[in-house]
Protein backbone atom coordinates (compact mmCIF):
# COMPACT_ATOMS: atom_id res chain seq x y z
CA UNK A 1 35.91 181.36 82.88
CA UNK A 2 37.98 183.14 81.17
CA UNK A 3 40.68 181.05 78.51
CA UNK A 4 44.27 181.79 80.08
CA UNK A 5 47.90 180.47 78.80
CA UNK A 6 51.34 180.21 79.89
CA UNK A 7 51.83 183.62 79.04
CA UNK A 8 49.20 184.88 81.05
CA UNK A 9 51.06 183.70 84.03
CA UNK A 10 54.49 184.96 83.05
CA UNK A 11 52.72 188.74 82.67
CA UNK A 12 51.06 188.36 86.15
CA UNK A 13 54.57 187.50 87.73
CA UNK A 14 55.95 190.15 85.64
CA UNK A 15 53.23 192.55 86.87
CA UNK A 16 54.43 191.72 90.59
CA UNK A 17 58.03 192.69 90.35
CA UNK A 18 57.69 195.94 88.61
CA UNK A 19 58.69 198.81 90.69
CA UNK A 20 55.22 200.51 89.07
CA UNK A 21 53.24 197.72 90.81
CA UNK A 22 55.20 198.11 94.11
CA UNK A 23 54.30 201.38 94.52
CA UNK A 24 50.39 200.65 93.67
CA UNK A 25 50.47 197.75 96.67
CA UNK A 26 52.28 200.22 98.70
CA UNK A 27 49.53 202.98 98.52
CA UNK A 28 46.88 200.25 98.57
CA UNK A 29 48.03 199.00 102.05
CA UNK A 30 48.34 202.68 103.23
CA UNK A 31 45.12 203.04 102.21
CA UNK A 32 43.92 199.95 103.98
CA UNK A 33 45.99 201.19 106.96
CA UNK A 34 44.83 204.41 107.29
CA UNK A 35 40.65 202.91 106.76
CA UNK A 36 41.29 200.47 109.29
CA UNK A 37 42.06 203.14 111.80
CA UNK A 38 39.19 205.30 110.94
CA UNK A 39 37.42 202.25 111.79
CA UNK A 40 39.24 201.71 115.15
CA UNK A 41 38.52 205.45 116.09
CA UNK A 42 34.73 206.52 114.83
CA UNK A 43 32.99 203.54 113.95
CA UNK A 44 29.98 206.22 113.79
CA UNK A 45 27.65 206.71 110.65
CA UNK A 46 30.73 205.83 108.21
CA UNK A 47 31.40 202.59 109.78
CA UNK A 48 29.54 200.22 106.71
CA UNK A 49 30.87 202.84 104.29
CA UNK A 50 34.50 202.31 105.68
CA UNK A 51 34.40 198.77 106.01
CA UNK A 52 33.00 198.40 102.09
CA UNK A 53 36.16 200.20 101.18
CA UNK A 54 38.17 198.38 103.37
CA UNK A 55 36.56 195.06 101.84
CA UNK A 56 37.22 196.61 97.96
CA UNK A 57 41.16 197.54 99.05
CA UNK A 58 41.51 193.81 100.21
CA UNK A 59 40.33 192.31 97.28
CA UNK A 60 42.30 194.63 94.53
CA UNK A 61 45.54 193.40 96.67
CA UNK A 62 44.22 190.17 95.87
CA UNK A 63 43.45 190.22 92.79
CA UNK A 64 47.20 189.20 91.41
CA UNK A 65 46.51 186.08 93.46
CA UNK A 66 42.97 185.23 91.78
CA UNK A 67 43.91 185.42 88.63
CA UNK A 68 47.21 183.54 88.89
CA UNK A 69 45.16 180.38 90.67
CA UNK A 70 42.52 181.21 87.99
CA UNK A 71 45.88 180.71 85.15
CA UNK A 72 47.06 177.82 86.97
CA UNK A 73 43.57 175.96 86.85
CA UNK A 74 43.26 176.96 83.59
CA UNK A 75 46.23 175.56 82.27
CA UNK A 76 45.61 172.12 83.74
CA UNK A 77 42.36 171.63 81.85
């Protein structure tokens, strides 16, 4: 694992309320939106294709979460 420090943490937070990022999570979750519907409606030929996408949008949302538990853990070592 990777060696974090306080001001690993502080960018992460940082990272969250910048407009820039806002925007990002906003297209993300349209993006999840509009796979999840493509799902609903055709789950046809696409369907693992779509739901590895879906899987990959879920986790780069989650990502600012990992790697602030990852920071936290870290710092109590």
């Amino acid at each position: 694992m990777q060696e974090y420090d306080s001001a690993d943490l502080d960018a992460i937070l940082e990272l969250e309320r910048s407009p820039g990022y806002a925007l990002v999570v906003k297209r993300l979750n349209g993006e999840l939106e509009r796979r999840r519907m493509h799902l609903e409606s055709d789950p046809g030929d696409g369907f693992l294709r779509a739901q590895g996408q879906v899987g990959g949008l879920r986790t780069a949302l989650a990502i600012p979460d990992i790697l602030k538990a990852e920071i936290k853990a870290s710092l109590k070592e």
